[in-house]
C-alpha atoms as a PDB file:
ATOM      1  CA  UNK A   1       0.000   0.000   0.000  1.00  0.00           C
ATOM      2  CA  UNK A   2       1.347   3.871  -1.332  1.00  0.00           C
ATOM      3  CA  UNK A   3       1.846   5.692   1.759  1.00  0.00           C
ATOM      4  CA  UNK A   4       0.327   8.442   1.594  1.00  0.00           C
ATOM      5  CA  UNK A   5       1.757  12.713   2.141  1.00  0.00           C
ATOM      6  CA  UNK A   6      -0.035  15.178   4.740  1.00  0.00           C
ATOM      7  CA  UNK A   7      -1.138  17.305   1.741  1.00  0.00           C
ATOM      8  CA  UNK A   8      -2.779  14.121   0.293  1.00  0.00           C
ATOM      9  CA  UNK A   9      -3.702  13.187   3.438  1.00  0.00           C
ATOM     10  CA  UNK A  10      -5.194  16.796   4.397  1.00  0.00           C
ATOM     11  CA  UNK A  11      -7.054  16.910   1.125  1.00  0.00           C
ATOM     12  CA  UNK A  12      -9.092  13.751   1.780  1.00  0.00           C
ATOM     13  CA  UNK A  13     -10.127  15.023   5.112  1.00  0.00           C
ATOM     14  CA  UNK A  14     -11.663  18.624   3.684  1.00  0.00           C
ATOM     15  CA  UNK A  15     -13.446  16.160   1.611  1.00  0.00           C
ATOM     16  CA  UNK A  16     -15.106  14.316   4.719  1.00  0.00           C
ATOM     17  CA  UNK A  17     -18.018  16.326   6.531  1.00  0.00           C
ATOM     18  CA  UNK A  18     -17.660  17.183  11.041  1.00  0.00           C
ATOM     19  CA  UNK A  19     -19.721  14.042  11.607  1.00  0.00           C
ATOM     20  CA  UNK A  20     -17.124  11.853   9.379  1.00  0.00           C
ATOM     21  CA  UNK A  21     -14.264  13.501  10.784  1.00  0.00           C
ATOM     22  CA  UNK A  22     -15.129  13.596  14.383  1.00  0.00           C
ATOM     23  CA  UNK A  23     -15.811   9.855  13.994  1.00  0.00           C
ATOM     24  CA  UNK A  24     -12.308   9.203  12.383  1.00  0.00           C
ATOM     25  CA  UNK A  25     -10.548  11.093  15.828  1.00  0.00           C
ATOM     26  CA  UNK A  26     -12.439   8.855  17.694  1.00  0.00           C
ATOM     27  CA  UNK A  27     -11.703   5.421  15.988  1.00  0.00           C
ATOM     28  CA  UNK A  28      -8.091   7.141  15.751  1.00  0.00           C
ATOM     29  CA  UNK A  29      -7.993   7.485  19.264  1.00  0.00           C
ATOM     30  CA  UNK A  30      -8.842   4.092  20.161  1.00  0.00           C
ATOM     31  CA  UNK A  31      -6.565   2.167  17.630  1.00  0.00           C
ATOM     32  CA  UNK A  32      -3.282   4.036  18.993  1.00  0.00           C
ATOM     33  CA  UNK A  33      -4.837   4.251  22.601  1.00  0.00           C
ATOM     34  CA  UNK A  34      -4.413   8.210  22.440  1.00  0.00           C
ATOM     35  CA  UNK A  35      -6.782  11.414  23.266  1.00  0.00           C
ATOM     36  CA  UNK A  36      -7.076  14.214  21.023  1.00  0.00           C
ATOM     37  CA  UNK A  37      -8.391  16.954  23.641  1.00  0.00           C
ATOM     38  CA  UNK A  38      -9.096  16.958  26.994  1.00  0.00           C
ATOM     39  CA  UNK A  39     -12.170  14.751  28.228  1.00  0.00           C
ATOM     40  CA  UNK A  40     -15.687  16.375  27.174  1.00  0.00           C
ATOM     41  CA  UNK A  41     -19.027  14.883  27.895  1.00  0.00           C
ATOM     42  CA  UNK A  42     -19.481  11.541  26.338  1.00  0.00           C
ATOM     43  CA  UNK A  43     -21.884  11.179  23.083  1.00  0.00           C
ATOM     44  CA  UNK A  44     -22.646   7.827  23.290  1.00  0.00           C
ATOM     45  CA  UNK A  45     -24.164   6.162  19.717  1.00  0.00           C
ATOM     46  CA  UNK A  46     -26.903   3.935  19.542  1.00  0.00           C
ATOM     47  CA  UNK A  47     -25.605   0.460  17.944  1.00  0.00           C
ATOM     48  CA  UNK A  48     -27.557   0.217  14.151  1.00  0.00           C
ATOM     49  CA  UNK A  49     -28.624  -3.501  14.705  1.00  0.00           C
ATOM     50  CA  UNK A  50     -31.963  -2.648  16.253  1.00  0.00           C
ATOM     51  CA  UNK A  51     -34.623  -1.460  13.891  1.00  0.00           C
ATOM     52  CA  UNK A  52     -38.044   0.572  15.865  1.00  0.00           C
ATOM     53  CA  UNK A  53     -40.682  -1.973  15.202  1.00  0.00           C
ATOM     54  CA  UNK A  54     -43.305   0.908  15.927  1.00  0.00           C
ATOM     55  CA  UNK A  55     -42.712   4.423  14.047  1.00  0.00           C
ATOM     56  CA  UNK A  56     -42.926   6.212  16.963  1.00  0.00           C
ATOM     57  CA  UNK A  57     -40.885   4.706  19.271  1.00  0.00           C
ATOM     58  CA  UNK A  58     -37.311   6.144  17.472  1.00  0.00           C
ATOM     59  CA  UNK A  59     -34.075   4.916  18.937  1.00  0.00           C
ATOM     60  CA  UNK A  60     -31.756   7.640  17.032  1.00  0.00           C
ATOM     61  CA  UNK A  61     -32.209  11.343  16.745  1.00  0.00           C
ATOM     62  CA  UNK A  62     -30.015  13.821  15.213  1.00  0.00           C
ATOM     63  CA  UNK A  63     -29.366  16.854  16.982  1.00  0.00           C
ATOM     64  CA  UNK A  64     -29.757  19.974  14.418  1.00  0.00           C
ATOM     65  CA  UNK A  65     -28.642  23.399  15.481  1.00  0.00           C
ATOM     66  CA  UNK A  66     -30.800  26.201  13.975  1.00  0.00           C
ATOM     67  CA  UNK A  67     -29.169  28.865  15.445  1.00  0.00           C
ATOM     68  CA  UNK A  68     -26.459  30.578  17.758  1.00  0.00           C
ATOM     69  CA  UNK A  69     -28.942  33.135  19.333  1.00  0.00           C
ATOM     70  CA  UNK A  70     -27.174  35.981  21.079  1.00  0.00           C
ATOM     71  CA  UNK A  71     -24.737  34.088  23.140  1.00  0.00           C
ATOM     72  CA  UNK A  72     -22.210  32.338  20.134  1.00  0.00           C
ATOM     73  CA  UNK A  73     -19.354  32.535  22.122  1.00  0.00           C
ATOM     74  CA  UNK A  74     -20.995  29.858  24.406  1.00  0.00           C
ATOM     75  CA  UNK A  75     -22.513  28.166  22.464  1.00  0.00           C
ATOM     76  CA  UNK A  76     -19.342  27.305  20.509  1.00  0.00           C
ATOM     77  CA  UNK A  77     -17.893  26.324  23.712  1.00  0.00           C
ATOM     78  CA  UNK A  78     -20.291  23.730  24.217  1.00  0.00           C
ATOM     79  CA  UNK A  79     -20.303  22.560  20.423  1.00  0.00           C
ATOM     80  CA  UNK A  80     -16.381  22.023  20.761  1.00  0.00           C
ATOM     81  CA  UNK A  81     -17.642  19.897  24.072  1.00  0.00           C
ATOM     82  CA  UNK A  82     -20.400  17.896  22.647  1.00  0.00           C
ATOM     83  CA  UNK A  83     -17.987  17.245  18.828  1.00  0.00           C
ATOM     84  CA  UNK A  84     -14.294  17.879  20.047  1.00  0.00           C
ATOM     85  CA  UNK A  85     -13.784  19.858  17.386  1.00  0.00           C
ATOM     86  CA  UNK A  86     -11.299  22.593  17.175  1.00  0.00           C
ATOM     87  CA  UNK A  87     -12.297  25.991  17.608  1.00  0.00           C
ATOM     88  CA  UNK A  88     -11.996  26.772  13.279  1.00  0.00           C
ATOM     89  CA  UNK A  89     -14.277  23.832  12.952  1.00  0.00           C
ATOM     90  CA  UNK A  90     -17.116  24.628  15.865  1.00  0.00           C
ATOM     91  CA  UNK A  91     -16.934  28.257  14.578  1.00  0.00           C
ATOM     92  CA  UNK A  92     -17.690  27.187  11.131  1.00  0.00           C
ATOM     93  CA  UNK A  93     -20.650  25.217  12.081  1.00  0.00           C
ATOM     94  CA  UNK A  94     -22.212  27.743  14.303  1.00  0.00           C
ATOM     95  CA  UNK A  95     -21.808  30.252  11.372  1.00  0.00           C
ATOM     96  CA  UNK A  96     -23.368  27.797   9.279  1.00  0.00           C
ATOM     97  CA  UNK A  97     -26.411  26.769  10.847  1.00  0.00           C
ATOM     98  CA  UNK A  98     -28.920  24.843  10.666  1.00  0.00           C
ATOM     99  CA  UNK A  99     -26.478  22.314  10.395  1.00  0.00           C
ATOM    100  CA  UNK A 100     -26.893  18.700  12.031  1.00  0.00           C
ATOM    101  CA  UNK A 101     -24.348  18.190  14.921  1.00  0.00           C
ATOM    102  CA  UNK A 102     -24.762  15.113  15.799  1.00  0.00           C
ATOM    103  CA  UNK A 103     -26.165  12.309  14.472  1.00  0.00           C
ATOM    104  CA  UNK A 104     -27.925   9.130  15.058  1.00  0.00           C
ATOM    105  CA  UNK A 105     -27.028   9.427  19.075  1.00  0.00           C
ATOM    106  CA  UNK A 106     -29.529   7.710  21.604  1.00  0.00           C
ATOM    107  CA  UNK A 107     -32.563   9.831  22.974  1.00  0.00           C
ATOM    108  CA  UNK A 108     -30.698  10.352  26.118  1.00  0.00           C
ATOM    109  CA  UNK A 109     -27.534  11.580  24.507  1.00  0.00           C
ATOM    110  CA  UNK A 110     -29.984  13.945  22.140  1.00  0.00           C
ATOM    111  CA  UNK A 111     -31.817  15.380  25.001  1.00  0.00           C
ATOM    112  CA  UNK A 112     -28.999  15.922  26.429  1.00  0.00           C
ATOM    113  CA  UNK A 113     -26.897  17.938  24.049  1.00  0.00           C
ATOM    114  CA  UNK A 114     -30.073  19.919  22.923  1.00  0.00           C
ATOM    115  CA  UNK A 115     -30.401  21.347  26.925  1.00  0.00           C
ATOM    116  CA  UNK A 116     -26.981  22.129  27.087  1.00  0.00           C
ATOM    117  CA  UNK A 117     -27.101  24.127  23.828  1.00  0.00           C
ATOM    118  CA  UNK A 118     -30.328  25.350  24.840  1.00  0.00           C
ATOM    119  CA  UNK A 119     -28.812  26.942  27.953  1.00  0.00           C
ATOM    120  CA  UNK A 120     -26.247  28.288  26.189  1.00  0.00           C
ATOM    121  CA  UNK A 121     -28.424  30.261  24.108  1.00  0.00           C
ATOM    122  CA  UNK A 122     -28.812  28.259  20.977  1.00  0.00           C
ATOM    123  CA  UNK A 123     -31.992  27.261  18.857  1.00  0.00           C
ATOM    124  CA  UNK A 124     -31.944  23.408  18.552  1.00  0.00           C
ATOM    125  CA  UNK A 125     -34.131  20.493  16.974  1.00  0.00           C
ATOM    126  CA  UNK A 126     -34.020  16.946  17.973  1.00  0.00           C
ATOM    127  CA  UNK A 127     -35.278  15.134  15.339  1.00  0.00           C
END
């Protein structure tokens, strides 16, 4: 296998979207037994084996940010948290919103992040 340079390297990665990318530190991270930041609150993900037998019982939600409100500052804060994103990358998605943050988490995870965002002054959907 052609081993690849950073700038190849780099390129593929603008290519992938947060979700992607966040998911890559973390598999990262647990291949070379390493951290990437410090410890933020855990987003655990709901396994994909288990399909709702009833519509309206859902077992995965996406959290979508609508918008940063007044307080962005914090609400960026708890983004980087909630993603462990840099602050470029939590920045850009706050800008950018509505934008999904996370996705396919369990209900508790969901409700969670959407209160924390909520608090921080953000508009949020949990879908």
């Amino acid at each position: 296998m052609a081993k690849l340079t950073q700038d190849e390297l780099l390129a593929q990665f603008e290519e992938m979207t947060l979700i992607e990318l966040s998911e890559f530190v973390k598999a990262f991270e647990d291949k070379f037994d390493v951290t990437a930041a410090a410890p933020a609150a855990a987003v655990v993900v709901a396994g994909g084996g288990a399909a709702a037998e009833a519509p309206e019982e859902k077992d995965e939600f996406d959290v979508i940010l609508t918008g940063a409100g007044d307080k962005k500052i914090q609400v960026i804060k708890v983004v980087r948290e909630l993603t462990s994103l840099g602050l470029k990358e939590a920045k850009d998605l706050v800008d950018g919103a509505p934008k999904p943050l996370l996705e396919k988490v369990n209900k508790e995870a969901a409700d969670k992040a959407a209160e924390a965002l909520k608090a921080a002054g953000a508009a949020v959907e949990v879908k």
